[in-house]
ModelCIF file with pLDDT and N, C-alpha, C, O atoms, coordinates in Angstrom:
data_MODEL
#
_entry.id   MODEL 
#
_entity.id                         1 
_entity.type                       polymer 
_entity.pdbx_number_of_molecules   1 
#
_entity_poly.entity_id                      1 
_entity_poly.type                           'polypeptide(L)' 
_entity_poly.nstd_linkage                   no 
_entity_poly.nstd_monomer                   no 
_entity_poly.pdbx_seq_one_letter_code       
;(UNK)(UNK)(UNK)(UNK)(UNK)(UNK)(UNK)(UNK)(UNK)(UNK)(UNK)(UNK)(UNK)(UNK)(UNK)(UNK)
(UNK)(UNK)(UNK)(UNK)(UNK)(UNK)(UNK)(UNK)(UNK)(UNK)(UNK)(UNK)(UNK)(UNK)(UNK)(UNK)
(UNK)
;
_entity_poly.pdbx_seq_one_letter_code_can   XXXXXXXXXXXXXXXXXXXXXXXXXXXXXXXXX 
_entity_poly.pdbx_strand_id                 A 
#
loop_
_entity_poly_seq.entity_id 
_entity_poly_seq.num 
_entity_poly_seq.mon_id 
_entity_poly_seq.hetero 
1 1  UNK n 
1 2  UNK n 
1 3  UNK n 
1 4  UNK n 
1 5  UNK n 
1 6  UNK n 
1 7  UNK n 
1 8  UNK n 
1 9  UNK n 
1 10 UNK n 
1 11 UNK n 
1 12 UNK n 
1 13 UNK n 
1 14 UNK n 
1 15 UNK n 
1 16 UNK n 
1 17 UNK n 
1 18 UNK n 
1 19 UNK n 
1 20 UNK n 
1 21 UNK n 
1 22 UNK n 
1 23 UNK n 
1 24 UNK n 
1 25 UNK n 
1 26 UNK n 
1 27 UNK n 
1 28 UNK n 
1 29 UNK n 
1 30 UNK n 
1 31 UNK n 
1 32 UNK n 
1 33 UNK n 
#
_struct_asym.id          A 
_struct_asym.entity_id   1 
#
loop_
_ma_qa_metric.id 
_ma_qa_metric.mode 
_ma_qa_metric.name 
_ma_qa_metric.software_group_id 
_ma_qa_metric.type 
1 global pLDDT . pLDDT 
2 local  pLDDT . pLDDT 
#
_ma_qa_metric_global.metric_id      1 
_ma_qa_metric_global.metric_value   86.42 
_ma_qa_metric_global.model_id       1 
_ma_qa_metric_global.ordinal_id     1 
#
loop_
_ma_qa_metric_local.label_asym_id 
_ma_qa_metric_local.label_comp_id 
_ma_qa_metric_local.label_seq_id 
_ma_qa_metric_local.metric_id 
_ma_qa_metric_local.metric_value 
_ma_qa_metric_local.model_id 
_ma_qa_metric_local.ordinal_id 
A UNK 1  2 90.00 1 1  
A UNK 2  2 94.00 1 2  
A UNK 3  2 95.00 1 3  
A UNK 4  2 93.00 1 4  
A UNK 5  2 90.00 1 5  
A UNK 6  2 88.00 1 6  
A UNK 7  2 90.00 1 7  
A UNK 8  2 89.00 1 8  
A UNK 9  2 81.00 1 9  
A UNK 10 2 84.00 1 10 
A UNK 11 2 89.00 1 11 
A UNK 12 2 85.00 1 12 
A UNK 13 2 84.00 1 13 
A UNK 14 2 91.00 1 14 
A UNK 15 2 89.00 1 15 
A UNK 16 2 83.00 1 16 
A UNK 17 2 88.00 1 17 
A UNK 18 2 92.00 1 18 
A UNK 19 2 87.00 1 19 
A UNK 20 2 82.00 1 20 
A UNK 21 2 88.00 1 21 
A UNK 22 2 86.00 1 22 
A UNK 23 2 80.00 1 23 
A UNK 24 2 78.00 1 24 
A UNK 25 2 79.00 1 25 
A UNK 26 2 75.00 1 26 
A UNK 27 2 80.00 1 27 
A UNK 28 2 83.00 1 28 
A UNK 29 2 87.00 1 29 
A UNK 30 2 88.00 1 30 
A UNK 31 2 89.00 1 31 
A UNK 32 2 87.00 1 32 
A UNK 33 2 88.00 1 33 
#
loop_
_atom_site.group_PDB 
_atom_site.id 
_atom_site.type_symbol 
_atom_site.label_atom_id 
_atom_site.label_alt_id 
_atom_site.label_comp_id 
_atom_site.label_asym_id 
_atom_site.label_entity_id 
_atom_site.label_seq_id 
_atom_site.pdbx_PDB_ins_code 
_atom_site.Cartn_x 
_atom_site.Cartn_y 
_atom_site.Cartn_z 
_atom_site.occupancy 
_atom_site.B_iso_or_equiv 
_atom_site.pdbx_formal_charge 
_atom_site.auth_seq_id 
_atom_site.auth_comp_id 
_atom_site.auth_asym_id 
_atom_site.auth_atom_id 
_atom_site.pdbx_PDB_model_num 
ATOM 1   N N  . UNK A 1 1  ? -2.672  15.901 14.657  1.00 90.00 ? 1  UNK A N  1 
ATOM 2   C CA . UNK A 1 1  ? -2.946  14.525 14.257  1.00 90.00 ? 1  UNK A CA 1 
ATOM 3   C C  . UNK A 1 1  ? -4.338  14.094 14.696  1.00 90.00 ? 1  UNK A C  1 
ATOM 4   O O  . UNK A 1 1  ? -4.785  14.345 15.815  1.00 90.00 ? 1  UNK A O  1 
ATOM 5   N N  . UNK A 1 2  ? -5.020  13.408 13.720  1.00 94.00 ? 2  UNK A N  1 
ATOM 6   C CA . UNK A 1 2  ? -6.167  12.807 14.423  1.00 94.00 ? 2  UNK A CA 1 
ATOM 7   C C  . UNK A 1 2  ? -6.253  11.614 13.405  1.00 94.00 ? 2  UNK A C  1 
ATOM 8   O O  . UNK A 1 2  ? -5.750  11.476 12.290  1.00 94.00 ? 2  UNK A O  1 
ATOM 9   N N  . UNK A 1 3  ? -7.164  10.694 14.260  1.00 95.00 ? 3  UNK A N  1 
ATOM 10  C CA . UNK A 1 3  ? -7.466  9.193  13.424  1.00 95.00 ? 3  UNK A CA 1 
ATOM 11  C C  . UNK A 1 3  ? -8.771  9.744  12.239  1.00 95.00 ? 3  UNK A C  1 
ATOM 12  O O  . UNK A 1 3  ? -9.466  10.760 12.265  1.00 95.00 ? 3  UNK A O  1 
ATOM 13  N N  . UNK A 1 4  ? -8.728  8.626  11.274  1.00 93.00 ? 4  UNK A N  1 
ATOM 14  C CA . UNK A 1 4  ? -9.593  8.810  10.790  1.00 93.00 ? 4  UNK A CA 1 
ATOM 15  C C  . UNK A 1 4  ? -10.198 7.916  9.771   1.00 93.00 ? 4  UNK A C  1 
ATOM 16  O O  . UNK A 1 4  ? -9.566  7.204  8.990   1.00 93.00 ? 4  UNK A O  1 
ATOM 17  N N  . UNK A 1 5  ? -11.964 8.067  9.895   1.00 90.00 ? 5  UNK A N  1 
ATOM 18  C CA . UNK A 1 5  ? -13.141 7.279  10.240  1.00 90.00 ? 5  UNK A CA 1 
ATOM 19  C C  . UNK A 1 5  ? -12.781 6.077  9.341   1.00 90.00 ? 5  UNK A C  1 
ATOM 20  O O  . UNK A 1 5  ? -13.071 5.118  10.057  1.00 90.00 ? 5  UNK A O  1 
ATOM 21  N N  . UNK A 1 6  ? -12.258 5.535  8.042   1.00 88.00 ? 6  UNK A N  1 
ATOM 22  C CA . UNK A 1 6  ? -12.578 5.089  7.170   1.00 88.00 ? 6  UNK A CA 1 
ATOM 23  C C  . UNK A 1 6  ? -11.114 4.239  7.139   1.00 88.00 ? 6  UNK A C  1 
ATOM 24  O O  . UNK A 1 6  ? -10.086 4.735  7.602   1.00 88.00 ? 6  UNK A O  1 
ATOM 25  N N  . UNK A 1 7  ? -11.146 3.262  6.697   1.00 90.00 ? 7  UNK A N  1 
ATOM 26  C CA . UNK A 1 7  ? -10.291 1.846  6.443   1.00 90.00 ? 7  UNK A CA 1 
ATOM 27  C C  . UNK A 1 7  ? -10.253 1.035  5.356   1.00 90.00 ? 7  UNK A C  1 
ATOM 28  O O  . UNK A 1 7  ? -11.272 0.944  4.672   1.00 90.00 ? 7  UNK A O  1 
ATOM 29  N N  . UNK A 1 8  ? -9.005  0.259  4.981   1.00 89.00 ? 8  UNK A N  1 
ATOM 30  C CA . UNK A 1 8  ? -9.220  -0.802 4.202   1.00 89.00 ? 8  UNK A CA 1 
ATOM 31  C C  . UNK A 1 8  ? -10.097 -1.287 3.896   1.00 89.00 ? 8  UNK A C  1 
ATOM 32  O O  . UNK A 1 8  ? -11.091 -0.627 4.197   1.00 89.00 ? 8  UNK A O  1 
ATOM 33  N N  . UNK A 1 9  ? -10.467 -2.859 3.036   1.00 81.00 ? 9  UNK A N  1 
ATOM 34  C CA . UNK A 1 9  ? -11.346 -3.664 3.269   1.00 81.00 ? 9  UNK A CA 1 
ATOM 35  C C  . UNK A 1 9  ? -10.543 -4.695 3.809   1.00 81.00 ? 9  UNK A C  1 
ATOM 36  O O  . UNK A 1 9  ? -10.967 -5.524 4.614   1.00 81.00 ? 9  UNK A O  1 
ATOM 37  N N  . UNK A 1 10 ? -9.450  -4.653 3.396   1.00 84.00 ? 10 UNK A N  1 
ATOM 38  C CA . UNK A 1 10 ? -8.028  -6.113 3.916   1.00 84.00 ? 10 UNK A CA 1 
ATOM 39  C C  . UNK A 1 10 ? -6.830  -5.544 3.212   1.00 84.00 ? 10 UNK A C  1 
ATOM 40  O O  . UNK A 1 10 ? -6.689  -4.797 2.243   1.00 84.00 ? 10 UNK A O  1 
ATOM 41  N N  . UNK A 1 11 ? -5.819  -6.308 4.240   1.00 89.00 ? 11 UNK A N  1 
ATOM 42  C CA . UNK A 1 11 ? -4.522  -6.137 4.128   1.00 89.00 ? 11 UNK A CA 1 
ATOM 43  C C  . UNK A 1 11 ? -4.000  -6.488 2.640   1.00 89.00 ? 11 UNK A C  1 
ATOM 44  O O  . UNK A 1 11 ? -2.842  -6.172 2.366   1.00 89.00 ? 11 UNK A O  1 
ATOM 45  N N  . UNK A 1 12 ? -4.764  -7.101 1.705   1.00 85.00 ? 12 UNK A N  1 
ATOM 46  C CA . UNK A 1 12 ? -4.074  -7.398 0.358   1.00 85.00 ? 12 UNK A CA 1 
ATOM 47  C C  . UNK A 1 12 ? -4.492  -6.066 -0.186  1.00 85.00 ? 12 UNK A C  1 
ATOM 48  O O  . UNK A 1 12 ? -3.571  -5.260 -0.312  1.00 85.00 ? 12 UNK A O  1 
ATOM 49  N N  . UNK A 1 13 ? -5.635  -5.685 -0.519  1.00 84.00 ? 13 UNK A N  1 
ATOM 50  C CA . UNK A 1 13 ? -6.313  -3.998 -0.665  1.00 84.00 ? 13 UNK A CA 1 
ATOM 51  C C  . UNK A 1 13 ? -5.309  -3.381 -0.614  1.00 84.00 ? 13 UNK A C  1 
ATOM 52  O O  . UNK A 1 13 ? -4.797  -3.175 -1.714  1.00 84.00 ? 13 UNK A O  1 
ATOM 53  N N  . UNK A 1 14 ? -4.527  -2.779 0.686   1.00 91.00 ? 14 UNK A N  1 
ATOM 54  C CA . UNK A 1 14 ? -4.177  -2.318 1.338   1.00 91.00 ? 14 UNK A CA 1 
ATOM 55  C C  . UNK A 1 14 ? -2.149  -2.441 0.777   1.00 91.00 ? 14 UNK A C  1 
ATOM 56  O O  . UNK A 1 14 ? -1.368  -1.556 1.128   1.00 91.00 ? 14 UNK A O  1 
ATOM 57  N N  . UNK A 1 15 ? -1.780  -3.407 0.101   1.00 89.00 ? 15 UNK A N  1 
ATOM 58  C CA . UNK A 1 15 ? -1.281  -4.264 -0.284  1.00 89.00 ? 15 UNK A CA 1 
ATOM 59  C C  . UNK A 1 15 ? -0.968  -3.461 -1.641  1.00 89.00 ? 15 UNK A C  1 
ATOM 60  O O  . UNK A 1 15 ? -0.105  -2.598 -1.798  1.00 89.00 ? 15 UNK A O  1 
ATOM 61  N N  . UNK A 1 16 ? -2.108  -4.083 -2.813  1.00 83.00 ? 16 UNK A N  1 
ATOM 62  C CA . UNK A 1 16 ? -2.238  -3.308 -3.874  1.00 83.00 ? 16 UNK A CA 1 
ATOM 63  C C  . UNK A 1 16 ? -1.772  -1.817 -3.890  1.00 83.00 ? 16 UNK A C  1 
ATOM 64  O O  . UNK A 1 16 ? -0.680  -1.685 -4.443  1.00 83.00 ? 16 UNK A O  1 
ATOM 65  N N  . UNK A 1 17 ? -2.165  -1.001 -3.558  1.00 88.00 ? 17 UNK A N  1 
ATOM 66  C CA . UNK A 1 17 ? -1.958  0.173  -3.199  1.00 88.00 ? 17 UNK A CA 1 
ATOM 67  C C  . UNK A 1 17 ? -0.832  0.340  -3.247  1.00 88.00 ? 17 UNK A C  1 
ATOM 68  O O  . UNK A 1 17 ? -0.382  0.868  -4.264  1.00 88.00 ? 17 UNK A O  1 
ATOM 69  N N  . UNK A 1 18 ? 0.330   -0.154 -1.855  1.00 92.00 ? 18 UNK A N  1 
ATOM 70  C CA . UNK A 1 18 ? 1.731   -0.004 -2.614  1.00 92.00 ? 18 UNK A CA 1 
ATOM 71  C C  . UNK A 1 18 ? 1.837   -0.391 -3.089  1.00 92.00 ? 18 UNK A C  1 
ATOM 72  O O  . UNK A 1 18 ? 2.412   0.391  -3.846  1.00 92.00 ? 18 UNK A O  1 
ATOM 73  N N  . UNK A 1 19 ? 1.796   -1.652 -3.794  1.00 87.00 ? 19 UNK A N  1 
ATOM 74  C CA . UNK A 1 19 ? 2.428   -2.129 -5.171  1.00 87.00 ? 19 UNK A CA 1 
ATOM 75  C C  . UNK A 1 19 ? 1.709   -0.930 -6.340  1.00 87.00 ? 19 UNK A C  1 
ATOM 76  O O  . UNK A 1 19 ? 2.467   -0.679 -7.277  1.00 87.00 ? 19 UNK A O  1 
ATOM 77  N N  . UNK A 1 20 ? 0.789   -0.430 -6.356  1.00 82.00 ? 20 UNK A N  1 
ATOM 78  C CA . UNK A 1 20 ? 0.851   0.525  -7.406  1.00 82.00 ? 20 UNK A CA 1 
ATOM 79  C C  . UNK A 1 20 ? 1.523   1.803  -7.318  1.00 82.00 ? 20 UNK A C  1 
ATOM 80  O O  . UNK A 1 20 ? 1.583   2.614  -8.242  1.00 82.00 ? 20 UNK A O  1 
ATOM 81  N N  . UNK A 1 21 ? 2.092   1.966  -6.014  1.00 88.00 ? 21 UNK A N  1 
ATOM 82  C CA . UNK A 1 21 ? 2.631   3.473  -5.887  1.00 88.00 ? 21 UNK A CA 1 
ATOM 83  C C  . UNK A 1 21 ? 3.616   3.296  -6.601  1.00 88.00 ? 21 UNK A C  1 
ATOM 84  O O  . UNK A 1 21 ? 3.859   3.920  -7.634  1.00 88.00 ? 21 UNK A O  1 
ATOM 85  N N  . UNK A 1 22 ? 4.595   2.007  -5.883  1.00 86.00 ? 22 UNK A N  1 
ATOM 86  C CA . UNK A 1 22 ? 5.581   1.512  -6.133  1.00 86.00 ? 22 UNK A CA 1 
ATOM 87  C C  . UNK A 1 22 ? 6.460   1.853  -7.875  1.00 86.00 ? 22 UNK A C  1 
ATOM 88  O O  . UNK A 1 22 ? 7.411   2.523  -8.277  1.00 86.00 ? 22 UNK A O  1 
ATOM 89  N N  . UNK A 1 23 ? 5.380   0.877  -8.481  1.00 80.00 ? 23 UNK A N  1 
ATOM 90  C CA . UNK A 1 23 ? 5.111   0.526  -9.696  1.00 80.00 ? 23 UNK A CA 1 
ATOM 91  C C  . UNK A 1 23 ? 5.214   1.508  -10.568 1.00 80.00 ? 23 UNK A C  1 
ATOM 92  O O  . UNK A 1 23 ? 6.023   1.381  -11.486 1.00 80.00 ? 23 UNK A O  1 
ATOM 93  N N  . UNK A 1 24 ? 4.611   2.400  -10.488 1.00 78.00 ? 24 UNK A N  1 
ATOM 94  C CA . UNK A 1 24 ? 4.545   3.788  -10.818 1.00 78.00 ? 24 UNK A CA 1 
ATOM 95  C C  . UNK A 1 24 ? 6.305   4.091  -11.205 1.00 78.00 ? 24 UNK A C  1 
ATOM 96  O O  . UNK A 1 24 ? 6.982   3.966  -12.225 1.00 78.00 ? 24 UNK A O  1 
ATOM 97  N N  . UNK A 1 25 ? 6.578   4.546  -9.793  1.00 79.00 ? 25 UNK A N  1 
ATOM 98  C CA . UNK A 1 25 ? 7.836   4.898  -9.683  1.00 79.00 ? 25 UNK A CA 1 
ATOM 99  C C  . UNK A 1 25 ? 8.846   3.902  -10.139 1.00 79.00 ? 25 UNK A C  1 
ATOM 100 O O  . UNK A 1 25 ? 9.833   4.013  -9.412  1.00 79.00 ? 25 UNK A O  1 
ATOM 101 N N  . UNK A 1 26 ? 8.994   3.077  -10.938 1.00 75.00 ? 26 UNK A N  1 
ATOM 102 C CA . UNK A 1 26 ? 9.994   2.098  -11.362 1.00 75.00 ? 26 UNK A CA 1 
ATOM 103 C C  . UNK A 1 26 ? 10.285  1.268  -10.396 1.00 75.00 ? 26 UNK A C  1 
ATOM 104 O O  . UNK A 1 26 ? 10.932  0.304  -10.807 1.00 75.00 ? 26 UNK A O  1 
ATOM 105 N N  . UNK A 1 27 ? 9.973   1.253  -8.808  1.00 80.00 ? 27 UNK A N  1 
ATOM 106 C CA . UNK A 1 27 ? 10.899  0.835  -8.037  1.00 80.00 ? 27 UNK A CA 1 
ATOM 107 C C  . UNK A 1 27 ? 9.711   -0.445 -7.522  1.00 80.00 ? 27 UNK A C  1 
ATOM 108 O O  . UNK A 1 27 ? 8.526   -0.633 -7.799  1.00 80.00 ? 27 UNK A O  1 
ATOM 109 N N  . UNK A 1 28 ? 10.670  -1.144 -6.677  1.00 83.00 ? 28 UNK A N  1 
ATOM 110 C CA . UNK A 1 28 ? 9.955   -2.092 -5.929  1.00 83.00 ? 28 UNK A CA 1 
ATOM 111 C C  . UNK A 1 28 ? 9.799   -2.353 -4.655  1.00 83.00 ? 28 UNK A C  1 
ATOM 112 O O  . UNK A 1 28 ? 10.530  -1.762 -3.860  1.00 83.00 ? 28 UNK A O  1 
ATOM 113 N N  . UNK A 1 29 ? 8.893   -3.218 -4.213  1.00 87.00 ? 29 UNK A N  1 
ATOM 114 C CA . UNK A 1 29 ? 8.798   -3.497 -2.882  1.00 87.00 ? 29 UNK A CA 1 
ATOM 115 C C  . UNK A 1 29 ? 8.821   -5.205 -2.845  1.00 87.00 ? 29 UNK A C  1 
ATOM 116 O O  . UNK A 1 29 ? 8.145   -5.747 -3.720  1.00 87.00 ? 29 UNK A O  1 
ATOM 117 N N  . UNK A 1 30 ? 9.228   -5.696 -2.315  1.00 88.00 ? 30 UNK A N  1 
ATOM 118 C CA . UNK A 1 30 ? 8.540   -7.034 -1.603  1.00 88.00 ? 30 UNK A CA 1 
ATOM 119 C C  . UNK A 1 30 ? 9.132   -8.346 -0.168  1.00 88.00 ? 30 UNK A C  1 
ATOM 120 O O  . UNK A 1 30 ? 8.567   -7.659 0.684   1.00 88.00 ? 30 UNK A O  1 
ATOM 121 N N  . UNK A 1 31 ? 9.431   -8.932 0.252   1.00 89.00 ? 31 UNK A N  1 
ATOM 122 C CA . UNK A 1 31 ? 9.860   -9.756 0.988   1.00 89.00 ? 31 UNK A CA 1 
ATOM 123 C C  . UNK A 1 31 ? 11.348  -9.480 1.297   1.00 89.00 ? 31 UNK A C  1 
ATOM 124 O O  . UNK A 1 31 ? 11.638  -9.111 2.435   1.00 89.00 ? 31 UNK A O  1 
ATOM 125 N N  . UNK A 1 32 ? 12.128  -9.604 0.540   1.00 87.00 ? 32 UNK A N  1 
ATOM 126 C CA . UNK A 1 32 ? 13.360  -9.427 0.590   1.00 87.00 ? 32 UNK A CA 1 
ATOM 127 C C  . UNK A 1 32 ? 13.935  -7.830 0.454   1.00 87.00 ? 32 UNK A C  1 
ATOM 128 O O  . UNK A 1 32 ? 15.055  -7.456 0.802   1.00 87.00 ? 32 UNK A O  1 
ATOM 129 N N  . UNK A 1 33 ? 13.094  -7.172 -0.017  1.00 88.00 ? 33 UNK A N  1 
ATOM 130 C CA . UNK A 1 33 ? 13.222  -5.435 -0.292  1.00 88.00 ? 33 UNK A CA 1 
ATOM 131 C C  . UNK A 1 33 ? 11.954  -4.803 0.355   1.00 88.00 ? 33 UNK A C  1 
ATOM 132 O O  . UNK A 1 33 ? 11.780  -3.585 0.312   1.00 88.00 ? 33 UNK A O  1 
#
């Protein structure tokens, strides 16, 4: 394991991302799920 150098720009970014994995796959994510 090691960290590494590079990051988000923000948590909505970061956000997006699953919602597109998600999305993809038929399935969902959000508040209540």
């Amino acid at each position: 394991l090691a960290r590494w150098s590079k990051a988000f720009t923000s948590k909505e970014k970061l956000e997006d991302v699953i919602q597109q994995i998600v999305g993809r796959c038929n399935r969902v994510v959000n508040e209540s799920m």
